[in-house]
Protein backbone atom coordinates (compact mmCIF):
# COMPACT_ATOMS: atom_id res chain seq x y z
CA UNK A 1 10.04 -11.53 6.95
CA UNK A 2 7.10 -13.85 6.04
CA UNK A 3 5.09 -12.80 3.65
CA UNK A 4 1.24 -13.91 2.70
CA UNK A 5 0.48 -15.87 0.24
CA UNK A 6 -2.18 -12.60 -0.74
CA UNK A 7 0.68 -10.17 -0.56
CA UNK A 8 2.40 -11.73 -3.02
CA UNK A 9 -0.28 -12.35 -5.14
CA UNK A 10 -1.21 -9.08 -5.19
CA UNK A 11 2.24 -8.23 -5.73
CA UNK A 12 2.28 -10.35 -8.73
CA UNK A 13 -0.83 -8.43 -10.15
CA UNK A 14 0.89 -5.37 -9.67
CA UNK A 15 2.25 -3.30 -13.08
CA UNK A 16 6.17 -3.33 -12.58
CA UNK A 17 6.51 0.13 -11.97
CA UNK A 18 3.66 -0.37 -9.22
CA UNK A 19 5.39 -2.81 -7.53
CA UNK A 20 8.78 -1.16 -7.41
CA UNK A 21 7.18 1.86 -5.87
CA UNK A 22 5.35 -0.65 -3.25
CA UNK A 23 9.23 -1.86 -2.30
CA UNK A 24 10.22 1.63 -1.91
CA UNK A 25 7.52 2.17 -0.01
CA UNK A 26 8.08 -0.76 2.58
CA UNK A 27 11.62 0.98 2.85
CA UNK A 28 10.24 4.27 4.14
CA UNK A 29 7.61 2.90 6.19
CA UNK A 30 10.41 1.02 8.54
CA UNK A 31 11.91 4.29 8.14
CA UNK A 32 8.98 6.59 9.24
CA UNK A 33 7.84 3.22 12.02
CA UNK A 34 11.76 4.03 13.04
CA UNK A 35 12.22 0.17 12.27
CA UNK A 36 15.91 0.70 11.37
CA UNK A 37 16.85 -2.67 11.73
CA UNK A 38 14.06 -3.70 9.00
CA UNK A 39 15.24 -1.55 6.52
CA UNK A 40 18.98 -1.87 7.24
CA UNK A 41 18.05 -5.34 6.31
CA UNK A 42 16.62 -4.34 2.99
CA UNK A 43 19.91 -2.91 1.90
CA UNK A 44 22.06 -3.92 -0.76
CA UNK A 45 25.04 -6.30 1.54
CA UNK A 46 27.81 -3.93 -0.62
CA UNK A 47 26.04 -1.06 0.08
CA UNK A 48 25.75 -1.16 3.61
CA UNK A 49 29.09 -2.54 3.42
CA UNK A 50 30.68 0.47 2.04
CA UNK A 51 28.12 3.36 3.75
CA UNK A 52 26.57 1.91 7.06
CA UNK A 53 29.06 -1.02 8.14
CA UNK A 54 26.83 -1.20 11.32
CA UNK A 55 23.14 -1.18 12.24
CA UNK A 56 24.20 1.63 14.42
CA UNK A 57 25.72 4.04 11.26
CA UNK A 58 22.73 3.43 9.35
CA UNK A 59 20.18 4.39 12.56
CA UNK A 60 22.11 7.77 13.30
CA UNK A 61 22.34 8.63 9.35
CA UNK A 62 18.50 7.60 8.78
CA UNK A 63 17.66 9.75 11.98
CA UNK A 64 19.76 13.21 10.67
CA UNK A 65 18.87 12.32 6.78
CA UNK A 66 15.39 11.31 6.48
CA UNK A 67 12.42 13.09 7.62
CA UNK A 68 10.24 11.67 10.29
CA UNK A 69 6.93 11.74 7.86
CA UNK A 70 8.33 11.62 4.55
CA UNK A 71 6.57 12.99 1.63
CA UNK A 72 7.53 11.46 -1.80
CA UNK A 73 7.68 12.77 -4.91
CA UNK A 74 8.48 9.98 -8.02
CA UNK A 75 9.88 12.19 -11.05
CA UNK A 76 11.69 8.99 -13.00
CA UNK A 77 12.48 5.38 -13.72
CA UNK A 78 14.14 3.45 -15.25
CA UNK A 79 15.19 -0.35 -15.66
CA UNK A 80 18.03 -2.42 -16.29
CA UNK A 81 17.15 -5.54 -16.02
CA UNK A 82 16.36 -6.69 -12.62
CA UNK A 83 17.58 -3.56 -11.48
CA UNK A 84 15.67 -0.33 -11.06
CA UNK A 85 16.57 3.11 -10.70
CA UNK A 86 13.85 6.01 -9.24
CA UNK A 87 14.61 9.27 -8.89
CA UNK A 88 12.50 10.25 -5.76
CA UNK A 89 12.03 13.74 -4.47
CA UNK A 90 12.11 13.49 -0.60
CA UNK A 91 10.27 16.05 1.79
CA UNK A 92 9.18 16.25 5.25
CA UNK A 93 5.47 16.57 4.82
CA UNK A 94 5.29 18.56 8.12
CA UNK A 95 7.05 21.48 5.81
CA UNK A 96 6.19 20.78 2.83
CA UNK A 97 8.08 20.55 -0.85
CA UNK A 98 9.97 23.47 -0.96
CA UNK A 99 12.19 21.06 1.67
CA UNK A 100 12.46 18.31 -0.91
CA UNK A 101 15.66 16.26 -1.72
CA UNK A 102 16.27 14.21 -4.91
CA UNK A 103 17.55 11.08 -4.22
CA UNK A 104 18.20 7.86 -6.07
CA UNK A 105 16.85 4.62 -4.71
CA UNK A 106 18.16 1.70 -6.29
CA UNK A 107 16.11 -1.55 -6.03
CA UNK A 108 17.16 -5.05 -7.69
CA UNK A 109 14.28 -7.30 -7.66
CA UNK A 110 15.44 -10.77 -7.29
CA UNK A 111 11.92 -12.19 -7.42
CA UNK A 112 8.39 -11.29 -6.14
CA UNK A 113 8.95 -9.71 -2.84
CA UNK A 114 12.77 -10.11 -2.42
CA UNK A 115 14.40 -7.15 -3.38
CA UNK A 116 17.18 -4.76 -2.22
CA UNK A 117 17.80 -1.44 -2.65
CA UNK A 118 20.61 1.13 -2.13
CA UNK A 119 20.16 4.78 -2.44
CA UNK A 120 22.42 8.26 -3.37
CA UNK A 121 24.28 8.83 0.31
CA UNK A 122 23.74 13.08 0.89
């Protein structure tokens, strides 16, 4: 995807938490847009490897896992060097948090605006 030369100097600007949350949050707007094939392109190429070898795997798990307005919850973070790890708390905000699910996004930055993530398969 091709990205403005604002967006990624805004991005730049951003604290590093702030920015990893802003990745995340590209993730789950494909996901709530029901762009599957955008954020099945976001994944880690291992990861997808291992958990969604097709487009098609990824679309049916997204559609049974994830809620279709997500309401997110970050309770942790941490870094190891290029790589981040958030503990998210995931709920549909139709019904509110006592639906929430803790998962664990994983998101290597591999420079401003190109990242991929990964995330705990439930």
């Amino acid at each position: 995807a091709k990205v403005d030369s604002m967006e990624l100097h805004a991005l730049g600007a951003m604290e590093e938490r702030d920015r990893i949350e802003y990745y995340l949050g590209q993730f789950i707007d494909a996901l709530e847009k029901s762009k599957y094939e955008k954020a099945y392109n976001m994944l880690n190429e291992n990861f997808r490897k291992n958990f969604f070898p097709t487009l098609e795997d990824f679309t049916t798990y997204a559609k049974t896992k994830f809620p279709m307005m997500f309401s997110i919850e970050h309770t942790n973070i941490e870094r190891n060097g290029n790589t981040y790890i958030l503990w998210v708390n995931v709920a549909n905000s139709l019904s509110g948090k006592d639906t929430a699910v803790e998962y664990n996004f994983v998101i290597r930055e591999n420079d401003l605006n190109k990242y991929e993530l990964s995330f705990s398969v439930k």
